[in-house]
PDB file of N, CA and C in Angstrom:
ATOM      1  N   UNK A   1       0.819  -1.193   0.000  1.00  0.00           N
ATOM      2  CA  UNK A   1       0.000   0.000   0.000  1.00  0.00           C
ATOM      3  C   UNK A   1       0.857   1.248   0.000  1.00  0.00           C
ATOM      4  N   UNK A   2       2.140   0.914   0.176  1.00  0.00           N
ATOM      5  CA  UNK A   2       2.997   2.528   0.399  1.00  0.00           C
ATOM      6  C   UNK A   2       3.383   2.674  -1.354  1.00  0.00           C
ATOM      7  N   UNK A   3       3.122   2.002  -2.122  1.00  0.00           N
ATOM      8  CA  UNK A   3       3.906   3.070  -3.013  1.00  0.00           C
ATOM      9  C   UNK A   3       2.449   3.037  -4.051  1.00  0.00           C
ATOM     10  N   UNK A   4       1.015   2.880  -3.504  1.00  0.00           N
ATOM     11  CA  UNK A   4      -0.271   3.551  -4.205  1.00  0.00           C
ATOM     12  C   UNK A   4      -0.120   4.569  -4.471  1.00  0.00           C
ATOM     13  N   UNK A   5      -0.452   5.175  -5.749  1.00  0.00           N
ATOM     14  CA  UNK A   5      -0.936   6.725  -5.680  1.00  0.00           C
ATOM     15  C   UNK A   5      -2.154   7.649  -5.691  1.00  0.00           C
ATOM     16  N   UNK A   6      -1.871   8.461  -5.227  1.00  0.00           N
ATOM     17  CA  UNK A   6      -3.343   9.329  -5.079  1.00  0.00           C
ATOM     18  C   UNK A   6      -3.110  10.264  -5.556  1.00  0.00           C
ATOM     19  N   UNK A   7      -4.311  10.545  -6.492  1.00  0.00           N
ATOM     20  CA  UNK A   7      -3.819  12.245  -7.765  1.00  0.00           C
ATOM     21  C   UNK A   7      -5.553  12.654  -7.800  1.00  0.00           C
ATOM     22  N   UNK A   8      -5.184  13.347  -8.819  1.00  0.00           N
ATOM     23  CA  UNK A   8      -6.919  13.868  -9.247  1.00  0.00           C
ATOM     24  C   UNK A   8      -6.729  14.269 -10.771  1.00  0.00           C
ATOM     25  N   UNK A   9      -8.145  13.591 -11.340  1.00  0.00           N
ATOM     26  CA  UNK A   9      -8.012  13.863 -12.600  1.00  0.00           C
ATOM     27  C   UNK A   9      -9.481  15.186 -12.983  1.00  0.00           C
ATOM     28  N   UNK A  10      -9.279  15.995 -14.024  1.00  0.00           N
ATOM     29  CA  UNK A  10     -10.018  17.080 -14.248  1.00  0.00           C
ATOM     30  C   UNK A  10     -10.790  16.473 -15.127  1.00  0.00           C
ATOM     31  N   UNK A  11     -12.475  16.705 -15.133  1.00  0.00           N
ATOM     32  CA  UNK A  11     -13.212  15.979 -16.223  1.00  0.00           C
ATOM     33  C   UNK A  11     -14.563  16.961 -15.968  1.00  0.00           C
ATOM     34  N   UNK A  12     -14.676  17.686 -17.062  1.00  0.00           N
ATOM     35  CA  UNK A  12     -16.492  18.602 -17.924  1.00  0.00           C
ATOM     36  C   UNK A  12     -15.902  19.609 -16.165  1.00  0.00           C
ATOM     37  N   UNK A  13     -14.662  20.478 -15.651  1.00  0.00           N
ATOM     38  CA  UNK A  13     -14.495  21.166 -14.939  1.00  0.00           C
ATOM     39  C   UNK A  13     -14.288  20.967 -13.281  1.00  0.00           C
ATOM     40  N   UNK A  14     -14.448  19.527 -13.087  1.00  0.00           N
ATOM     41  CA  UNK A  14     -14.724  19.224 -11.744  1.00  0.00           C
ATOM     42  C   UNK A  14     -13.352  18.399 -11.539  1.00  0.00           C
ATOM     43  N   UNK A  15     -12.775  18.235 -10.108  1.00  0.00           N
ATOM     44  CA  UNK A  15     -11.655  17.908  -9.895  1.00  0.00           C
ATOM     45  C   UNK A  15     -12.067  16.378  -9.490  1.00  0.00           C
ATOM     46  N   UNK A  16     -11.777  15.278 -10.059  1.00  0.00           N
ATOM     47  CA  UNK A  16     -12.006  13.886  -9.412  1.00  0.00           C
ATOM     48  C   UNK A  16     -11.232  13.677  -8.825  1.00  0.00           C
ATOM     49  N   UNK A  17     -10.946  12.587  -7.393  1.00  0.00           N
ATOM     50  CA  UNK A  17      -9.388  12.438  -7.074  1.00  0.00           C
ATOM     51  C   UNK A  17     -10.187  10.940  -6.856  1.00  0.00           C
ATOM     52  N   UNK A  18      -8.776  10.248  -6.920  1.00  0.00           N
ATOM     53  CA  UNK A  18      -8.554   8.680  -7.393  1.00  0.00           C
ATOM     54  C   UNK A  18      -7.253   8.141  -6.502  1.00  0.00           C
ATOM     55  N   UNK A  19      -7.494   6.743  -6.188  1.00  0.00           N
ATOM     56  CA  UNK A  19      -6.514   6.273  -5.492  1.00  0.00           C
ATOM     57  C   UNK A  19      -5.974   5.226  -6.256  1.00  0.00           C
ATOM     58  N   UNK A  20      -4.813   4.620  -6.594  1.00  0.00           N
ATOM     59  CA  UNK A  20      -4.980   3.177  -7.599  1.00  0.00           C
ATOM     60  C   UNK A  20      -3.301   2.453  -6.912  1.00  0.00           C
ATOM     61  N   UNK A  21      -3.154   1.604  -7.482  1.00  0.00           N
ATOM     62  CA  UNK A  21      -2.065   0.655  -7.076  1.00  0.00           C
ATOM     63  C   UNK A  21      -0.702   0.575  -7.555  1.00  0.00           C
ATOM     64  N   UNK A  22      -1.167   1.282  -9.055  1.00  0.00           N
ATOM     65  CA  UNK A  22      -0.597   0.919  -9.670  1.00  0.00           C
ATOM     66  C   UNK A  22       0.462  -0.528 -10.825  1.00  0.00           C
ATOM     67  N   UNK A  23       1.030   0.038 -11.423  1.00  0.00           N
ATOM     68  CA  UNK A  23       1.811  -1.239 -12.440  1.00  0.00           C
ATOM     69  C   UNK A  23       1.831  -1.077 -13.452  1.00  0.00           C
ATOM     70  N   UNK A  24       2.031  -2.112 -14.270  1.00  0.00           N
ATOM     71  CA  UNK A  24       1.805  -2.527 -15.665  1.00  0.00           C
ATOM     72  C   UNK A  24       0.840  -3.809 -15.783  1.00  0.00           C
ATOM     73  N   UNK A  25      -0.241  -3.478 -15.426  1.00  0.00           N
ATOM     74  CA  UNK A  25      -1.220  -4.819 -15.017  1.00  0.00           C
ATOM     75  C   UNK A  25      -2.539  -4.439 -15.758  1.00  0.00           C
ATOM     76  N   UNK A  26      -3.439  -5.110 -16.123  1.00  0.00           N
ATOM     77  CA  UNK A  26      -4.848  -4.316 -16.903  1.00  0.00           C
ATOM     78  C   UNK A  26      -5.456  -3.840 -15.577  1.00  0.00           C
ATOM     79  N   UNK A  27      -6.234  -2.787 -15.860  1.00  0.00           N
ATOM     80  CA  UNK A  27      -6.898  -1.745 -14.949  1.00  0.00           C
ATOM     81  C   UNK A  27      -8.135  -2.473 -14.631  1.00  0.00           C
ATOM     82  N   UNK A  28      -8.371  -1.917 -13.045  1.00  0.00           N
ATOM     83  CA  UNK A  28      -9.588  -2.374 -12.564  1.00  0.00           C
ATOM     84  C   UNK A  28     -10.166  -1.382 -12.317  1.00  0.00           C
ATOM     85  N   UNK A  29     -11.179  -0.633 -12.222  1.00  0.00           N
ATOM     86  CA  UNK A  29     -12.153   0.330 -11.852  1.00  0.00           C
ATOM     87  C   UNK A  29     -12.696   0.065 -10.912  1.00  0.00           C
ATOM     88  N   UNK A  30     -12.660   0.247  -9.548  1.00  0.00           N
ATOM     89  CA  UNK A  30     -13.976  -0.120  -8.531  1.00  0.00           C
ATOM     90  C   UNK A  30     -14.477   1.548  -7.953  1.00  0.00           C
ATOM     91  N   UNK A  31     -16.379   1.711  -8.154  1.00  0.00           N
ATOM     92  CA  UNK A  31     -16.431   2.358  -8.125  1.00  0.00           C
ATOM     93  C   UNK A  31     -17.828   2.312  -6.208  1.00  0.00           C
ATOM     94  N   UNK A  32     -17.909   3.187  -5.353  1.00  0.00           N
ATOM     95  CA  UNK A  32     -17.800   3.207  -3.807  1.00  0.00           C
ATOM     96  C   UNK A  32     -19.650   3.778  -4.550  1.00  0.00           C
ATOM     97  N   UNK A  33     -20.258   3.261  -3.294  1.00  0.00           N
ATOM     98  CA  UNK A  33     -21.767   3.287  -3.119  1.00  0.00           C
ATOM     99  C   UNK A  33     -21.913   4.654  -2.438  1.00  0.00           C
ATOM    100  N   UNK A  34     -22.988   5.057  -2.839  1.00  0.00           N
ATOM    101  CA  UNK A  34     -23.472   6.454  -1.722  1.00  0.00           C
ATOM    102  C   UNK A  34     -22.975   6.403   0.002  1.00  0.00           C
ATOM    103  N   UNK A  35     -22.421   7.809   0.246  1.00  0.00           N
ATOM    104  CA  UNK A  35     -22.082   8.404   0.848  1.00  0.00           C
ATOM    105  C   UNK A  35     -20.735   7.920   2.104  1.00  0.00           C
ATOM    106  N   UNK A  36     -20.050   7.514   0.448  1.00  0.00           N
ATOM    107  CA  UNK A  36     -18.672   6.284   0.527  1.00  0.00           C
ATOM    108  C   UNK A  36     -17.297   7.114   0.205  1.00  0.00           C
ATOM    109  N   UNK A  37     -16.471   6.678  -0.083  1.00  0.00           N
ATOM    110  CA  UNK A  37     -15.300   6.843  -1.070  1.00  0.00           C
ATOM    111  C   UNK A  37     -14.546   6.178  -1.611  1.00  0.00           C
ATOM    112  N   UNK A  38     -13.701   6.171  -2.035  1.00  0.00           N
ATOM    113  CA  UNK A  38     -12.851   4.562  -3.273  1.00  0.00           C
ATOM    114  C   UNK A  38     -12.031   3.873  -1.920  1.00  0.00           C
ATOM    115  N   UNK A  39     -11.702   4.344  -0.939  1.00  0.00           N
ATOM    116  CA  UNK A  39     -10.785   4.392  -0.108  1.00  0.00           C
ATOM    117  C   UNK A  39     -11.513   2.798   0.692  1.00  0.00           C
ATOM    118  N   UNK A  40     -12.752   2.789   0.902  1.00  0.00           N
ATOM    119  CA  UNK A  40     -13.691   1.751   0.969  1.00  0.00           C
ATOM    120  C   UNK A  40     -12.802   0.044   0.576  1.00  0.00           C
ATOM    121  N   UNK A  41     -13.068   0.245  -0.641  1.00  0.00           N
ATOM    122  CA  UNK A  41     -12.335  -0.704  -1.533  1.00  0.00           C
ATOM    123  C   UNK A  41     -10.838  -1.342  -0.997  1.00  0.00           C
ATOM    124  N   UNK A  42     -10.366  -0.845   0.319  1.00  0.00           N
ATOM    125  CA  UNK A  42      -9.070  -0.674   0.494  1.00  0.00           C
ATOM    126  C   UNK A  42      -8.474  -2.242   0.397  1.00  0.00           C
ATOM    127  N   UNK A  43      -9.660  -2.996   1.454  1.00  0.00           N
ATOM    128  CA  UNK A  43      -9.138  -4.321   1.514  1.00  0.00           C
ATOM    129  C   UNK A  43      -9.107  -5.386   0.507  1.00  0.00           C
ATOM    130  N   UNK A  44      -9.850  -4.766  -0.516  1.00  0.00           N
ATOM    131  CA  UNK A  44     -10.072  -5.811  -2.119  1.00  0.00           C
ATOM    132  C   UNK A  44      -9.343  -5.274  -2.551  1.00  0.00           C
ATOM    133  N   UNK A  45      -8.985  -4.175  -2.450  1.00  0.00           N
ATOM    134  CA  UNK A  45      -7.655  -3.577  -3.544  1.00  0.00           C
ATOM    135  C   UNK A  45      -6.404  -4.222  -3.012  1.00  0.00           C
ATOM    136  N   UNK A  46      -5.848  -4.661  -1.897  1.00  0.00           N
ATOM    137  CA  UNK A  46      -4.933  -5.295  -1.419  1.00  0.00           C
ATOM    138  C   UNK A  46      -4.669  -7.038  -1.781  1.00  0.00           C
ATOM    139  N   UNK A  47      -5.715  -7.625  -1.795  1.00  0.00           N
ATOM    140  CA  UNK A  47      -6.098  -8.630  -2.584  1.00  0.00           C
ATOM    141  C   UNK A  47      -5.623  -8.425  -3.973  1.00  0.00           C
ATOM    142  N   UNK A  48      -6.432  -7.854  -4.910  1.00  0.00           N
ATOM    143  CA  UNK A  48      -6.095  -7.621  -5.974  1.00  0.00           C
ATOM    144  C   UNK A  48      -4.773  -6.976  -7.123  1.00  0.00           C
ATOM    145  N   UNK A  49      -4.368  -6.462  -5.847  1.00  0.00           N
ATOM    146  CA  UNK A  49      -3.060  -5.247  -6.781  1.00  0.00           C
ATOM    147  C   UNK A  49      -2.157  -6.145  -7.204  1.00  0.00           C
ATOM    148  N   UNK A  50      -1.771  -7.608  -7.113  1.00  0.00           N
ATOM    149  CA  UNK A  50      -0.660  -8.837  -7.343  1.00  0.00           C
ATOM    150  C   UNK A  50      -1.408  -8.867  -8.988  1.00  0.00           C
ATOM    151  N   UNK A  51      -2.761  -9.008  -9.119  1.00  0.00           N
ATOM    152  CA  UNK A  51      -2.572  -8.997 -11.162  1.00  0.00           C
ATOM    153  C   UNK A  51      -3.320  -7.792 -11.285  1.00  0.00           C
ATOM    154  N   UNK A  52      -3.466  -6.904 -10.524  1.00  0.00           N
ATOM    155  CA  UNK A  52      -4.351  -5.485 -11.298  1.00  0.00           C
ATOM    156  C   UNK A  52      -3.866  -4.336 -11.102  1.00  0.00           C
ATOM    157  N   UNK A  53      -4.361  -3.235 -12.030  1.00  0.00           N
ATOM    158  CA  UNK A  53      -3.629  -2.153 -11.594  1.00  0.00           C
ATOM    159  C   UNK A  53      -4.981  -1.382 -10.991  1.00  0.00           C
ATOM    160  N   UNK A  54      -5.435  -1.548  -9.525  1.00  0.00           N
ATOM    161  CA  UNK A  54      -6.915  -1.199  -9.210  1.00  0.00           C
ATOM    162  C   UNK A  54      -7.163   0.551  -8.620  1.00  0.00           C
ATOM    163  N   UNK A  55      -8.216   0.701  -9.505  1.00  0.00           N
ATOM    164  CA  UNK A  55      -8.136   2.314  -9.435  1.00  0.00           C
ATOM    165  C   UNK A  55      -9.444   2.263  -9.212  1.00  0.00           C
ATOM    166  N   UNK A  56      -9.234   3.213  -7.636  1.00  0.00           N
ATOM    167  CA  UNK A  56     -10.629   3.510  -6.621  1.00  0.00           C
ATOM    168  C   UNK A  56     -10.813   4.843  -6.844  1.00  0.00           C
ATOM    169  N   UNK A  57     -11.682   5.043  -7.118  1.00  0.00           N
ATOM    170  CA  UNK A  57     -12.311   6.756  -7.587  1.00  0.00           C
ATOM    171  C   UNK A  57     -13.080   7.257  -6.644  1.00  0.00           C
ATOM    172  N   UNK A  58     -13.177   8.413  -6.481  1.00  0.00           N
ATOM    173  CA  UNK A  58     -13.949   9.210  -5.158  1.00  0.00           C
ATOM    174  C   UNK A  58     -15.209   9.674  -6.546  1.00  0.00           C
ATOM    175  N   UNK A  59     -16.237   9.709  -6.403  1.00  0.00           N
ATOM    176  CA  UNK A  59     -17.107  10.370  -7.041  1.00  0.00           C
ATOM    177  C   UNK A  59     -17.487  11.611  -6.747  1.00  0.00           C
ATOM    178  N   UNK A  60     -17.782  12.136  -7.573  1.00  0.00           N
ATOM    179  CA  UNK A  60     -18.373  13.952  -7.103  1.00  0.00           C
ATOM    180  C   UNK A  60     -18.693  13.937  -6.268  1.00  0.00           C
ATOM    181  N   UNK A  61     -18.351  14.810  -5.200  1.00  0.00           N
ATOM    182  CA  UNK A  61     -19.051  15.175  -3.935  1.00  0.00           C
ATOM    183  C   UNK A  61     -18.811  13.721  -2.769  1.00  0.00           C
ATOM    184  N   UNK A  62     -18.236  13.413  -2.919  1.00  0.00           N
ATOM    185  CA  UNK A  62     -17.661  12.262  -2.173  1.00  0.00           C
ATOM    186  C   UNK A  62     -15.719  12.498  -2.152  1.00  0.00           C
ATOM    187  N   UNK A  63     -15.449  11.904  -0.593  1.00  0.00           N
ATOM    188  CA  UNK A  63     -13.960  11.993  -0.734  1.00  0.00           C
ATOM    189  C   UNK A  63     -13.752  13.115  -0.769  1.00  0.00           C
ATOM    190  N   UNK A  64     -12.818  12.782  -1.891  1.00  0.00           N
ATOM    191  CA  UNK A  64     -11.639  14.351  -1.889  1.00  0.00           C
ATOM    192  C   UNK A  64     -12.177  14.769  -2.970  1.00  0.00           C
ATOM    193  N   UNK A  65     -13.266  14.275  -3.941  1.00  0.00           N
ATOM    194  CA  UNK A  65     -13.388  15.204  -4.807  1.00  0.00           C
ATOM    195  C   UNK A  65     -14.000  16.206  -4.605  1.00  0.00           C
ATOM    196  N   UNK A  66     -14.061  16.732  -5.713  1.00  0.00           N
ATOM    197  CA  UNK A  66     -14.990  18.574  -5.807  1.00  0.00           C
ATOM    198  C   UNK A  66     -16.749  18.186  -5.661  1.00  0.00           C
ATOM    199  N   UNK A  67     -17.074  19.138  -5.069  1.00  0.00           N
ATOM    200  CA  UNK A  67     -18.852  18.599  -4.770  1.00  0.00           C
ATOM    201  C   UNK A  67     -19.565  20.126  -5.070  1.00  0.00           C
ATOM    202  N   UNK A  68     -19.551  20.113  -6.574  1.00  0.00           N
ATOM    203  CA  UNK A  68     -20.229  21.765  -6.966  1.00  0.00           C
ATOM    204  C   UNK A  68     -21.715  20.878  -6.679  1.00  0.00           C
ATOM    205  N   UNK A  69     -22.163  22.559  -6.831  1.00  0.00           N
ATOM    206  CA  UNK A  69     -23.564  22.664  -6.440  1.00  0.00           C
ATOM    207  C   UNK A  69     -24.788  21.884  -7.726  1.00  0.00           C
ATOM    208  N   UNK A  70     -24.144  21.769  -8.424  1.00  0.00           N
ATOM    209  CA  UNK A  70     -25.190  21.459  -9.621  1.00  0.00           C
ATOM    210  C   UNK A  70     -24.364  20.616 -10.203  1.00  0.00           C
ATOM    211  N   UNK A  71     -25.456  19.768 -11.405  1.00  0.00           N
ATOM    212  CA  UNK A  71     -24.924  18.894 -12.184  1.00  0.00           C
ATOM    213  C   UNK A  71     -25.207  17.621 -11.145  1.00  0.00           C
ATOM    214  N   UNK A  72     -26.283  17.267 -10.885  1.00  0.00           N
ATOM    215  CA  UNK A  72     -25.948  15.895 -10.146  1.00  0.00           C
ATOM    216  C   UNK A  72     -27.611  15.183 -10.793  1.00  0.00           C
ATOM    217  N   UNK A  73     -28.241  15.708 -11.664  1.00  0.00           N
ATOM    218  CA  UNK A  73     -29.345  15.263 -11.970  1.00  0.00           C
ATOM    219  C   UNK A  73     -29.215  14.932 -13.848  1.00  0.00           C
ATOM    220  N   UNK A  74     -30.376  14.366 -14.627  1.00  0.00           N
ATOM    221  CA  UNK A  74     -30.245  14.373 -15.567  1.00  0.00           C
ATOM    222  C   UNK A  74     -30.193  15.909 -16.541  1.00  0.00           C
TER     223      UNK A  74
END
């Protein structure tokens, strides 16, 4: 778990931040249930990081990401 990284990626203006494992391994996406964060995932991501490269995402307004006021409906 010490050499995971945690960054944030910019997407339609909003700051996402993401935690992942890293490698050269095919990517896993796991994405955290209401009023969660990727960080959740911690103990399957520990499991998993030996064949994946597993990337836990904070969703809008969750975590560390950005939680603007709008944009959360169709």
């Amino acid at each position: 778990m010490s050499s995971w990284q945690s960054d944030f990626i910019h997407a339609n203006g909003i700051r996402l931040h993401y935690t992942r494992t890293g490698g050269a391994k095919p990517p896993l996406v796991l994405a955290h249930g209401f009023s969660d964060d990727g960080l959740c995932w911690t103990s399957v991501a520990q499991n998993l990081e030996a064949n994946y490269d597993v990337v836990m995402l904070d969703a809008r307004g969750h975590g560390l990401s950005d939680a603007p006021d709008q944009g959360y409906g169709p």
